[in-house]
Structure formats: C-alpha cells, structure tokens
C-alpha atoms as a PDB file:
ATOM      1  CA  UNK A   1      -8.149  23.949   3.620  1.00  0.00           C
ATOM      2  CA  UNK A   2      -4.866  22.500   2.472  1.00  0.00           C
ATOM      3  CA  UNK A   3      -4.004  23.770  -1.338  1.00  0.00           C
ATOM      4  CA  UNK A   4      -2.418  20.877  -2.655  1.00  0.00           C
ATOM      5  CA  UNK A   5      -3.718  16.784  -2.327  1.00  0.00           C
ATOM      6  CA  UNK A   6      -0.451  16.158  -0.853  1.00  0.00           C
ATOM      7  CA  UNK A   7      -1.080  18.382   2.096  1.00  0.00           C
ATOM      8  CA  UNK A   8      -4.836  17.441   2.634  1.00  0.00           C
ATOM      9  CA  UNK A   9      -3.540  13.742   2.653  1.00  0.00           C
ATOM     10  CA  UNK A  10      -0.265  14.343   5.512  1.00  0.00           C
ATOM     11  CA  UNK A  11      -3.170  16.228   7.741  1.00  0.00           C
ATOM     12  CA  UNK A  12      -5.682  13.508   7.343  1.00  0.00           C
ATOM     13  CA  UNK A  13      -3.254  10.820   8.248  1.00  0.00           C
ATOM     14  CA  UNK A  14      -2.132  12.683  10.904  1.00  0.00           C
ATOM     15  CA  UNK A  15      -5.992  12.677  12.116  1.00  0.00           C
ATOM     16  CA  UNK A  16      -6.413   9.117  11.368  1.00  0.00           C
ATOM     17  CA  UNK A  17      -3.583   8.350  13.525  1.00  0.00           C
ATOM     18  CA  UNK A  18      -4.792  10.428  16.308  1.00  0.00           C
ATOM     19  CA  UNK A  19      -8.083   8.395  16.070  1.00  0.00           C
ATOM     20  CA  UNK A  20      -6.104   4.868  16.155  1.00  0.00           C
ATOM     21  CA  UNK A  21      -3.976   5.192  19.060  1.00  0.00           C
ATOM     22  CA  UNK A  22      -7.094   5.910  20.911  1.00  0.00           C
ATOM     23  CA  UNK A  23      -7.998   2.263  20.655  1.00  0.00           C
ATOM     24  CA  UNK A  24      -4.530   0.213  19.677  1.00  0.00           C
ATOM     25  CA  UNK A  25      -4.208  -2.089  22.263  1.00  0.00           C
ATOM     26  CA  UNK A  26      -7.288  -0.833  23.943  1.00  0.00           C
ATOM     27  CA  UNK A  27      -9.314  -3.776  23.365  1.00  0.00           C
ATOM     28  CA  UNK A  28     -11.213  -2.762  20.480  1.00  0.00           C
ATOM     29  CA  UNK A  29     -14.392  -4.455  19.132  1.00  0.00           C
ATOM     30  CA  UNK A  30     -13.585  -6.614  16.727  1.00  0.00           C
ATOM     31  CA  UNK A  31     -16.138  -8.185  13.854  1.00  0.00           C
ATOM     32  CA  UNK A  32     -15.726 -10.377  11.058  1.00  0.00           C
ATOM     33  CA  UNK A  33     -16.344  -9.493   7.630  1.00  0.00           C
ATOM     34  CA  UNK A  34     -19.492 -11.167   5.424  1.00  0.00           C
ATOM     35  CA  UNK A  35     -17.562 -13.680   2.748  1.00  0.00           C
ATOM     36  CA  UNK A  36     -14.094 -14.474   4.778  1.00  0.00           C
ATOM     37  CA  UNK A  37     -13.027 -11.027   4.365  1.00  0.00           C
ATOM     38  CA  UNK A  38     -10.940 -11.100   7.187  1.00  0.00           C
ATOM     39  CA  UNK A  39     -12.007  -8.743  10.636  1.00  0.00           C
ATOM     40  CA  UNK A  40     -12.778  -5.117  11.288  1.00  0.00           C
ATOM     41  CA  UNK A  41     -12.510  -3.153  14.319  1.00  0.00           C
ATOM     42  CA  UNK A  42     -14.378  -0.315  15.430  1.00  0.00           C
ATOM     43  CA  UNK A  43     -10.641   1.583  15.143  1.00  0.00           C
ATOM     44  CA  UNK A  44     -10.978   0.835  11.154  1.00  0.00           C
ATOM     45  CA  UNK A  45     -14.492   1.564  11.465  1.00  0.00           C
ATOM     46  CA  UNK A  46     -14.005   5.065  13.311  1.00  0.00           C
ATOM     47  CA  UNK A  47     -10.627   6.155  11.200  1.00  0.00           C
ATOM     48  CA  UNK A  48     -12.585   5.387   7.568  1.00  0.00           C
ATOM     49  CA  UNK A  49     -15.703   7.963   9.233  1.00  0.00           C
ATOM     50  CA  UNK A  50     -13.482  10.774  10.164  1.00  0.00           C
ATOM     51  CA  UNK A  51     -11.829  10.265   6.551  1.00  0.00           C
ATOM     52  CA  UNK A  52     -14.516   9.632   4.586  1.00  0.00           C
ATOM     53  CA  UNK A  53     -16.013  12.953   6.520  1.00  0.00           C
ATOM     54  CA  UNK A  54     -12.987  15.516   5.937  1.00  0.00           C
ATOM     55  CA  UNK A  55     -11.888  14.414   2.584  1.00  0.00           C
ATOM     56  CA  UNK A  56     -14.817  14.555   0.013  1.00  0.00           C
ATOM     57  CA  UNK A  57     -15.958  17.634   1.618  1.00  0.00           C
ATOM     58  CA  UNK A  58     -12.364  18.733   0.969  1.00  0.00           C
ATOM     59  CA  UNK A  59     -12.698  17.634  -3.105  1.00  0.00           C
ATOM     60  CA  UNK A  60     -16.245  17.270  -3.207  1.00  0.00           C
ATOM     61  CA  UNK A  61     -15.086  16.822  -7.299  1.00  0.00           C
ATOM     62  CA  UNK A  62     -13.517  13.182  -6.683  1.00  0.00           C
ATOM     63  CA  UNK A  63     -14.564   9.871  -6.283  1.00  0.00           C
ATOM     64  CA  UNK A  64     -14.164   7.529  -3.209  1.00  0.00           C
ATOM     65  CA  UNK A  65     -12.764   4.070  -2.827  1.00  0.00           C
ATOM     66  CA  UNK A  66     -12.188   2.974   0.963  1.00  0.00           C
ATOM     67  CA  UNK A  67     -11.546  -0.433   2.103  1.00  0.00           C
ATOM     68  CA  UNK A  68     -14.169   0.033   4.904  1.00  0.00           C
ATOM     69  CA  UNK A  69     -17.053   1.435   2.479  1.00  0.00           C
ATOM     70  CA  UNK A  70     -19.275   0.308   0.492  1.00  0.00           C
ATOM     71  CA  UNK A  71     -18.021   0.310  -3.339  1.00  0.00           C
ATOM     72  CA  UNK A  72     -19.901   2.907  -5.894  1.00  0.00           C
ATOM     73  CA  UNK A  73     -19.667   2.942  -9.426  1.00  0.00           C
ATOM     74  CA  UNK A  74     -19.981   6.533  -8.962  1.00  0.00           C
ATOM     75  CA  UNK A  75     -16.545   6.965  -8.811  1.00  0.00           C
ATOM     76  CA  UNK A  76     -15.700   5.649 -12.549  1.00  0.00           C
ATOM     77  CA  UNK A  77     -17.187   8.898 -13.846  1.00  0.00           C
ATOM     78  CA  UNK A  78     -14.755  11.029 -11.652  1.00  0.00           C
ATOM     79  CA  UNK A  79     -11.191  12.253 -12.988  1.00  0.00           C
ATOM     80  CA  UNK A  80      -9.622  11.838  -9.343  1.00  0.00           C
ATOM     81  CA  UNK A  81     -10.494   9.520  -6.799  1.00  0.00           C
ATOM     82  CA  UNK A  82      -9.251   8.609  -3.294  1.00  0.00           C
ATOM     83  CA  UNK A  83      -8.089   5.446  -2.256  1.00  0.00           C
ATOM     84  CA  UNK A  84      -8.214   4.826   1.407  1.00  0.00           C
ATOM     85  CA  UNK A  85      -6.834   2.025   3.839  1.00  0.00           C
ATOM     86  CA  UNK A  86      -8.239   3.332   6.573  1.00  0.00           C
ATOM     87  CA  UNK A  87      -6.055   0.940   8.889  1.00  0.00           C
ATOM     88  CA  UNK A  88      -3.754  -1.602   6.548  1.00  0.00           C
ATOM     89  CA  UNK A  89      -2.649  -4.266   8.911  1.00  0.00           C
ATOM     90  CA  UNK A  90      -5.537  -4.592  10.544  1.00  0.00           C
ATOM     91  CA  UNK A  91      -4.376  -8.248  11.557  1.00  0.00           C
ATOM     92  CA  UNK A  92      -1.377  -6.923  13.204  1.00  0.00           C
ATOM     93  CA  UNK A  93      -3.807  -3.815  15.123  1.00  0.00           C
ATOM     94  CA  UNK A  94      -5.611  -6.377  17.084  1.00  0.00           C
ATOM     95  CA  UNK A  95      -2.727  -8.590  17.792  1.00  0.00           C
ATOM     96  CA  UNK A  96      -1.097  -5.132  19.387  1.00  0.00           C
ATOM     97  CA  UNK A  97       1.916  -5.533  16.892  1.00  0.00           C
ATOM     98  CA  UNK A  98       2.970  -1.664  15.679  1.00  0.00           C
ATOM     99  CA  UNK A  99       3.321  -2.860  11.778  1.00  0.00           C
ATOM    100  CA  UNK A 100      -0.399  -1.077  10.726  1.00  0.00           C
ATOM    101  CA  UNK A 101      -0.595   1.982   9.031  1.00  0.00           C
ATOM    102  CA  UNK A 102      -3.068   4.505   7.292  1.00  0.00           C
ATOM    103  CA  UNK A 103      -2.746   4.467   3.256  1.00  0.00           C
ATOM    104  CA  UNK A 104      -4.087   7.663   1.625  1.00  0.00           C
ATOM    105  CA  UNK A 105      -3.770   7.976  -2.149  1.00  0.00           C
ATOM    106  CA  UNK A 106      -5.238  10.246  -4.468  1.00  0.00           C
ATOM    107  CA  UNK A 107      -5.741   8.583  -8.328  1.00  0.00           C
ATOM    108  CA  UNK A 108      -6.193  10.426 -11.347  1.00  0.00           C
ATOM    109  CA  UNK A 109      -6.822   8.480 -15.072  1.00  0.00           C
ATOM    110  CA  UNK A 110      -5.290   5.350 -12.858  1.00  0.00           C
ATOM    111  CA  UNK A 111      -2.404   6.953 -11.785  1.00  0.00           C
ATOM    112  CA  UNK A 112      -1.314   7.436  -8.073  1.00  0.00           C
ATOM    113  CA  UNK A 113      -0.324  11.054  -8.161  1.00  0.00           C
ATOM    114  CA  UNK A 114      -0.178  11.634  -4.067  1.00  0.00           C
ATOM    115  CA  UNK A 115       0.310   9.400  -1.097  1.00  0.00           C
ATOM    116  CA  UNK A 116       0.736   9.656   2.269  1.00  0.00           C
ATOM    117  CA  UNK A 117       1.063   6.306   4.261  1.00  0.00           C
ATOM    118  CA  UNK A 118       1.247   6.737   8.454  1.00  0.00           C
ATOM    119  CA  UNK A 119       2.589   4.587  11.087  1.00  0.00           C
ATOM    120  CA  UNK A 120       1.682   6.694  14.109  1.00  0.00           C
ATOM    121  CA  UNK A 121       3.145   3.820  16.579  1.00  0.00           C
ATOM    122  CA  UNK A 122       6.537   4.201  14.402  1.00  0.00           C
ATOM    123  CA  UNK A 123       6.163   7.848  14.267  1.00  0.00           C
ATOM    124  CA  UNK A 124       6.629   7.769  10.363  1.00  0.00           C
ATOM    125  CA  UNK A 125       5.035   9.377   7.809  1.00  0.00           C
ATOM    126  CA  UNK A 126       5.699   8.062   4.444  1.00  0.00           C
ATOM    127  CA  UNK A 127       4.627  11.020   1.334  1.00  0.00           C
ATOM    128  CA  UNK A 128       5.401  11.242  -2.086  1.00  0.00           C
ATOM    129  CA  UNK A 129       3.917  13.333  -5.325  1.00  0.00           C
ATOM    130  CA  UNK A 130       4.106  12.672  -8.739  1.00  0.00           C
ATOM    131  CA  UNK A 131       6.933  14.484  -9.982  1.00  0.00           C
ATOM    132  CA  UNK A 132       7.867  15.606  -6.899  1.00  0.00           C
ATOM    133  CA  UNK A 133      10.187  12.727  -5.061  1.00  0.00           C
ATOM    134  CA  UNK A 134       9.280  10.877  -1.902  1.00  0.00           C
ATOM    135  CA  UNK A 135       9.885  11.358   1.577  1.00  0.00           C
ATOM    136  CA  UNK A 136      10.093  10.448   5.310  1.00  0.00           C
ATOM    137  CA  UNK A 137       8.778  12.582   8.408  1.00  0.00           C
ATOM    138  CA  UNK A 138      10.188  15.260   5.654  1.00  0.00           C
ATOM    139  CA  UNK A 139      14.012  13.738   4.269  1.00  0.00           C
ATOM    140  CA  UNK A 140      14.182  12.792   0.883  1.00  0.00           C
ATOM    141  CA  UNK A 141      14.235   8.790   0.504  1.00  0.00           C
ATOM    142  CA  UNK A 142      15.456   6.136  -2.110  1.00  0.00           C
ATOM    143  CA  UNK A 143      15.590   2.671  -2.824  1.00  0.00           C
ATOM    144  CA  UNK A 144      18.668   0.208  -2.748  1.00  0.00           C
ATOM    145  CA  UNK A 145      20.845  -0.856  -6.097  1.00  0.00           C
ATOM    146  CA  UNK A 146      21.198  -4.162  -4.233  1.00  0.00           C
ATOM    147  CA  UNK A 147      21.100  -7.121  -6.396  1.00  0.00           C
ATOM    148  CA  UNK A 148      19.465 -10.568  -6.161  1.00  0.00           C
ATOM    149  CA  UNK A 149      22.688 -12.462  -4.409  1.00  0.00           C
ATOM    150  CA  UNK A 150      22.437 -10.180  -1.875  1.00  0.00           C
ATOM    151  CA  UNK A 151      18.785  -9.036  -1.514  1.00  0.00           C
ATOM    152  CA  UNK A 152      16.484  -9.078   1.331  1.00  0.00           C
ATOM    153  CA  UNK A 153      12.251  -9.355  -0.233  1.00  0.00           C
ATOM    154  CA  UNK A 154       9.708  -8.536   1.896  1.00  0.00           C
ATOM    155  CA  UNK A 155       6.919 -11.075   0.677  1.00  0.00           C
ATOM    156  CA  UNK A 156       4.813 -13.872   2.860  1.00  0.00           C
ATOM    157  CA  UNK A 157       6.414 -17.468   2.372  1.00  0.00           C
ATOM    158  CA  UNK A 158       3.489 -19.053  -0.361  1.00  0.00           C
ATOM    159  CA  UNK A 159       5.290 -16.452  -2.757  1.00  0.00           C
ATOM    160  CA  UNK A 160       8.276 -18.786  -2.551  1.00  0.00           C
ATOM    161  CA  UNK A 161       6.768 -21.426  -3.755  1.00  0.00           C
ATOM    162  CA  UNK A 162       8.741 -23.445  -6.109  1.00  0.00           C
ATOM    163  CA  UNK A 163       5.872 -23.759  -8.648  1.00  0.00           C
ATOM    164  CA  UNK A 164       5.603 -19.855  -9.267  1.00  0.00           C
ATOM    165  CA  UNK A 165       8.981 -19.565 -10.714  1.00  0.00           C
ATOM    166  CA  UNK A 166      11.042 -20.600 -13.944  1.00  0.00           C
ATOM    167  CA  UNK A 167      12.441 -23.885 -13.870  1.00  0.00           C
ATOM    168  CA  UNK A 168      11.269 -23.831 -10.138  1.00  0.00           C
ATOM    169  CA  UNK A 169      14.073 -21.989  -9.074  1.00  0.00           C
ATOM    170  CA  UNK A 170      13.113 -19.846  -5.693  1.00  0.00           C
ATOM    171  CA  UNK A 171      15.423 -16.509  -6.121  1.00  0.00           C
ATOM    172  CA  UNK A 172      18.119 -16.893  -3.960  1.00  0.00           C
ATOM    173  CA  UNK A 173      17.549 -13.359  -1.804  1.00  0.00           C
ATOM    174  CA  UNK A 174      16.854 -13.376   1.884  1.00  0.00           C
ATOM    175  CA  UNK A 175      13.380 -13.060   2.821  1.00  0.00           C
ATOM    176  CA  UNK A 176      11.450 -10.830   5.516  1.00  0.00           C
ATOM    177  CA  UNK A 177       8.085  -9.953   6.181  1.00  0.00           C
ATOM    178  CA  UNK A 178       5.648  -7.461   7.654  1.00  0.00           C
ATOM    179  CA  UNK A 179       2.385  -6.966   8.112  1.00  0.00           C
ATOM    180  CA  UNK A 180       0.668  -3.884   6.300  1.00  0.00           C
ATOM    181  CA  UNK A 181       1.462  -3.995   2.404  1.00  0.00           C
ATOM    182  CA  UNK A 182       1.567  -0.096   2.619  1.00  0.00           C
ATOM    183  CA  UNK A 183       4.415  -0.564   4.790  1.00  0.00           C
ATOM    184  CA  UNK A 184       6.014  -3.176   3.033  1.00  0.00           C
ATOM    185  CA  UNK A 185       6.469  -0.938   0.075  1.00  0.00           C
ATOM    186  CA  UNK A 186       7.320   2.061   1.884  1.00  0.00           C
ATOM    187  CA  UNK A 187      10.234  -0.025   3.418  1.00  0.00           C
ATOM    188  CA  UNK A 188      11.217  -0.330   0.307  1.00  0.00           C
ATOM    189  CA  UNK A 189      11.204   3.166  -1.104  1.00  0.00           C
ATOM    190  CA  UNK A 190      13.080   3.806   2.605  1.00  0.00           C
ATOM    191  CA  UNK A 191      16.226   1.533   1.356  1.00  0.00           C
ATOM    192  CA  UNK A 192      15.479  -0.567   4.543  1.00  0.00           C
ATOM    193  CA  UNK A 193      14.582  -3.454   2.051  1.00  0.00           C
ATOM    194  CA  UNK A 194      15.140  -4.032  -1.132  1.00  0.00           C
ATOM    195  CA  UNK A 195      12.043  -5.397  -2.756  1.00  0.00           C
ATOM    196  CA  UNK A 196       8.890  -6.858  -2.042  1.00  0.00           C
ATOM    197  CA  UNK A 197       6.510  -8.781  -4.056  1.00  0.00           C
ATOM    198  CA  UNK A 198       2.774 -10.748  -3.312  1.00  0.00           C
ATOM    199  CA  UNK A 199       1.619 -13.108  -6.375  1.00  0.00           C
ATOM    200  CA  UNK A 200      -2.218 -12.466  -5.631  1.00  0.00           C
ATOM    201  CA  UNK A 201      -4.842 -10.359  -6.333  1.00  0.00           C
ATOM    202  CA  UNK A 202      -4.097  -6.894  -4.399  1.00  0.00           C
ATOM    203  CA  UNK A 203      -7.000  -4.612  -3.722  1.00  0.00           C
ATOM    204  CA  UNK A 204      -6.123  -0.982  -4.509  1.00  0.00           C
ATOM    205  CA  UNK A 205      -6.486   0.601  -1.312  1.00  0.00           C
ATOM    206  CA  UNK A 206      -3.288  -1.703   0.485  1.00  0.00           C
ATOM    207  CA  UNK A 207      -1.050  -0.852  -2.553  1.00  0.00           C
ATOM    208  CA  UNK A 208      -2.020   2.719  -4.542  1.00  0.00           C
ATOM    209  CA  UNK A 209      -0.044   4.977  -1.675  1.00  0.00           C
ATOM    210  CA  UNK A 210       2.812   3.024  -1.769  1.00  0.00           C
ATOM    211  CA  UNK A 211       3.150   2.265  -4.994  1.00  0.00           C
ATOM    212  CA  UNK A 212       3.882   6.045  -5.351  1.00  0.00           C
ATOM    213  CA  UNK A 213       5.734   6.113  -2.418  1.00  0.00           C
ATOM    214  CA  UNK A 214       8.297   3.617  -4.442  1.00  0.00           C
ATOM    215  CA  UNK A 215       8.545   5.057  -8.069  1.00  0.00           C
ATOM    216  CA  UNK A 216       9.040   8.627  -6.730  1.00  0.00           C
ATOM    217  CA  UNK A 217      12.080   7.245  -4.325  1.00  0.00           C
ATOM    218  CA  UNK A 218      13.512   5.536  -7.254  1.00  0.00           C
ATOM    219  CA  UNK A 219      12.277   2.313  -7.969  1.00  0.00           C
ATOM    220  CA  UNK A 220      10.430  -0.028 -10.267  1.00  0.00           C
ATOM    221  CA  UNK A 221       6.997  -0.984  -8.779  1.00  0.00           C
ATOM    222  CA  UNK A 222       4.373  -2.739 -11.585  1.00  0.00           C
ATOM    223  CA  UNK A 223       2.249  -6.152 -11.515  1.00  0.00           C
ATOM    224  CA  UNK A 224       3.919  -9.555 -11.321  1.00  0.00           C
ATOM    225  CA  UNK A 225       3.834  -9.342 -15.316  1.00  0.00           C
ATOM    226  CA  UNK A 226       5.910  -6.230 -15.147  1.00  0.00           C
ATOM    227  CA  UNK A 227       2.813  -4.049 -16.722  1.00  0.00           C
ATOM    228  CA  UNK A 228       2.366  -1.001 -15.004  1.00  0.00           C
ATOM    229  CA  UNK A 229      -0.358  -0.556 -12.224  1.00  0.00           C
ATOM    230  CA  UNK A 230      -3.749   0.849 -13.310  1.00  0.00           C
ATOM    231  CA  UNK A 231      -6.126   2.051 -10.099  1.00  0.00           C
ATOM    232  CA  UNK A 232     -10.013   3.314 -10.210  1.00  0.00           C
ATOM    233  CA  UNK A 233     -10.310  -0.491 -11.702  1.00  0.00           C
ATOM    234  CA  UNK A 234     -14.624  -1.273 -11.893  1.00  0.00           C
ATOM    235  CA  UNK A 235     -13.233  -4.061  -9.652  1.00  0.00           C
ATOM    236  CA  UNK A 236     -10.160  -2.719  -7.994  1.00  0.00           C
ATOM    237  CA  UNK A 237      -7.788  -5.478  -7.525  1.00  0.00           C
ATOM    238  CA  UNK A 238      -4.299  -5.484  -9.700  1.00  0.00           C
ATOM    239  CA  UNK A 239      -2.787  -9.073 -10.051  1.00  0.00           C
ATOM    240  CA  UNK A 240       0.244  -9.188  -7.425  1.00  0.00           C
ATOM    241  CA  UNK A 241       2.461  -5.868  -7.345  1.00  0.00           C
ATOM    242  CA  UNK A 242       6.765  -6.845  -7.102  1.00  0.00           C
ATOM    243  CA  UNK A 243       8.459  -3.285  -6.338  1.00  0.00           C
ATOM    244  CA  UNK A 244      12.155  -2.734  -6.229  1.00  0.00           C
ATOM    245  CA  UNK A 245      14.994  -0.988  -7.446  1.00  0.00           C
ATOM    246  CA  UNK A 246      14.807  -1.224 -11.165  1.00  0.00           C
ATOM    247  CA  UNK A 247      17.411  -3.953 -12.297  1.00  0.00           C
ATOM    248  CA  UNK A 248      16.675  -6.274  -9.428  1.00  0.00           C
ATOM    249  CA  UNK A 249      12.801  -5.707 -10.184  1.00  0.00           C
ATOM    250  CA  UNK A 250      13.866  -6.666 -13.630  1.00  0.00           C
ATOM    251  CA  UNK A 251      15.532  -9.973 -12.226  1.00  0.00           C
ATOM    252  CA  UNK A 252      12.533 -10.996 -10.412  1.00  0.00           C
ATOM    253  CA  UNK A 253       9.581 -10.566 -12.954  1.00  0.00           C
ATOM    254  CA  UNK A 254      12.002 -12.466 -15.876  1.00  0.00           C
ATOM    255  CA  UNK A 255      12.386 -15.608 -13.341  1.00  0.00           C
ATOM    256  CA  UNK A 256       8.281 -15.478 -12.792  1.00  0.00           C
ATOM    257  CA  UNK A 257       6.253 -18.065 -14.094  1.00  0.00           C
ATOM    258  CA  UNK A 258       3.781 -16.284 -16.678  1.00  0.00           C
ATOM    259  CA  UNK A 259       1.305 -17.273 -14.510  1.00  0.00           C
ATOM    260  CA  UNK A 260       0.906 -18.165 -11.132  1.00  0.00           C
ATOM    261  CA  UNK A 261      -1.759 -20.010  -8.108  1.00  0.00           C
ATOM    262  CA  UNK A 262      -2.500 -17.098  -6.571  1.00  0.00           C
ATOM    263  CA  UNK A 263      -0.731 -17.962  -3.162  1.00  0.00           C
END
C-alpha cells in the first residue's frame, strides 16, 4: 500500500488510465444523465468502480465524493475526503478528442492537500502536495508572470461576455480553450497558459486536483470573488474558480462584475 496520499493517488490514476484507453475511441456506450446532466459512458462508469474499489479500502478513514456516485452526507463527518473525476472531459472522450483526464484529490478541513490529474492519451501526469510543489511526469512546474496585454486565458467564450465585467470592458488577453477543467488548470500551473477562469457554478470533483496543482506551481487560484476555495461543501459546487499567476489573477477578479449570469 502506498504510504503517502500522493502516491496512492499517481498509482490510481495510472490504473484509471489503463482502464480508459481500453475503450477511448472504442465505441463506448454512452447514456445520458437524469436532469440534463450531460452523458456518461461505460469508460466513466468502469474507471469510477475500479477507484471507488482501491481507494476507500486504501483509507477506509475518509469520505468519498465522485462525480459518477451517488452523493452521501456521510462524508461531512470525515476529516479527509476524496474527490474523484473519474473521466473530466467526458464530452471530448466520446468525440475521440485526447483533452480528458482523471482528477484525483484528496481534501482535508476543505483544503486540497494532494492531487494527481492524468492524461494517459498525452502521457502526462500532473501531481502536486501541499507544501510540497507541483510537478509533471516528475519535473518541477510553475506558472507564467505574464500580464494581461499579453495573456493567453483558457475559459469558454460566454465568460467573455461584456455584461460580466466592469464598465463592460472584456480583458484584452488572448483566449484559448480546452476541454477537461482539470486540464485547463494544470495548463496553467505547466506555464503553457497563463490563466483560466469559468463564471459558473463548478462542481468539486472538475476543479479540487487542479486547484492544487496551481497554488503549489506558483499561482493564485480562488473563486471569481477572489475568496479562497472551500471543498467537502454539503453541496459541492464553488461559484466559478479564475487561476493564474498572482498579479494577473489580481487584474482579472478587480475588472469582474461583483456578480455575474452564470454563463
């Protein structure tokens, strides 16, 4: 058994990818989820089983949160949790794009305190614990000192919106995009991008590994109102996440609109 969280969550990854590829662009069956969830496949379905088998019995002490399980209360009595993605970019899995990945976190009093976020078509393996720096397949990583003027933001186009920001001015930084929000933010603790940002509602499980990923490569990663990210929430959404290198983070939450429609 691996002795520290860090450990147990590279070797589960490393699992969950094995279990993936075995049906990426295999023609997986695909369902849709009750209330315009969005779709499953039996890939997310077969990933969040192996997980959901090795890791409890691993820290039979913590709680579970998985996007592909059934939400407990139990887990609000627990001083550690795990919060799974079992695939994140499950869009971009059945369309046979490579952007997906597998977001492990372990939480503890609603901190992220290790993460391990996989791409096993990229061969990348994104890992980071508290205190402890972040890396890639093993290299230390950090984000960019880039500034606004000459930015590139990974964030979907409703986020530009003219209505979201101060005196409707869109920031004037190039704009990109991917798939998997556990990506997204791991690009940006890579330095590949500078920042990303969603104005909505974020459940836990696409943003608690990453959000690590981020602050222990560097940067600034908090809500669009620039408070800090809680996880193990009763309902676990946080309102929008913007992540970034600290003084351009701080130039993008000050031009927010206080509030915002939720693109």
């Amino acid at each position: 058994m691996p002795e520290t969280d860090l450990a147990l969550l590279i070797d589960a990854a490393e699992q969950a990818g094995d279990i993936a590829r075995s049906f990426f662009q295999n023609d997986p069956c695909i369902t849709d989820k009750p209330g315009g969830a969005g779709p499953v496949t039996e890939a997310d379905l077969a990933v969040n089983a192996r997980l959901e088998a090795i890791l409890p019995a691993a820290r039979p002490g913590y709680g579970w949160l998985s996007e592909e399980t059934e939400d407990s209360s139990a887990r609000l009595t627990t001083k550690r949790q795990f919060v799974i993605d079992p695939i994140d970019g499950t869009r971009a899995f059945i369309n046979g794009s490579k952007d997906w990945a597998h977001a492990l976190a372990v939480v503890e009093n609603g901190v992220a305190v290790a993460a391990a976020v996989h791409l096993p078509m990229h061969g990348m393996m994104f890992a980071a614990a508290i205190g402890e720096g972040a890396t890639l397949n093993g290299r230390s990583i950090s984000v960019t000192s880039a500034h606004m003027t000459t930015a590139t933001i990974l964030a979907s186009k409703p986020n530009y919106d003219p209505q979201l920001w101060k005196n409707g001015t869109v920031p004037e930084a190039k704009r990109a995009f991917r798939s998997s929000l556990a990506y997204r933010l791991c690009l940006v603790a890579q330095g590949a991008f500078d920042g990303m940002l969603t104005l909505r509602p974020s459940w836990e499980w696409d943003i608690a590994a990453g959000a690590l990923i981020v602050q222990e490569a560097g940067g600034t990663v908090t809500d669009q109102k620039a408070a800090p990210l809680r996880f193990n929430n009763p309902h676990p959404q946080v309102p929008g996440v913007v992540a970034s290198g600290p003084d351009l983070h701080r130039a993008l939450t000050t031009r927010l609109e206080p509030w915002n429609a939720n693109p």
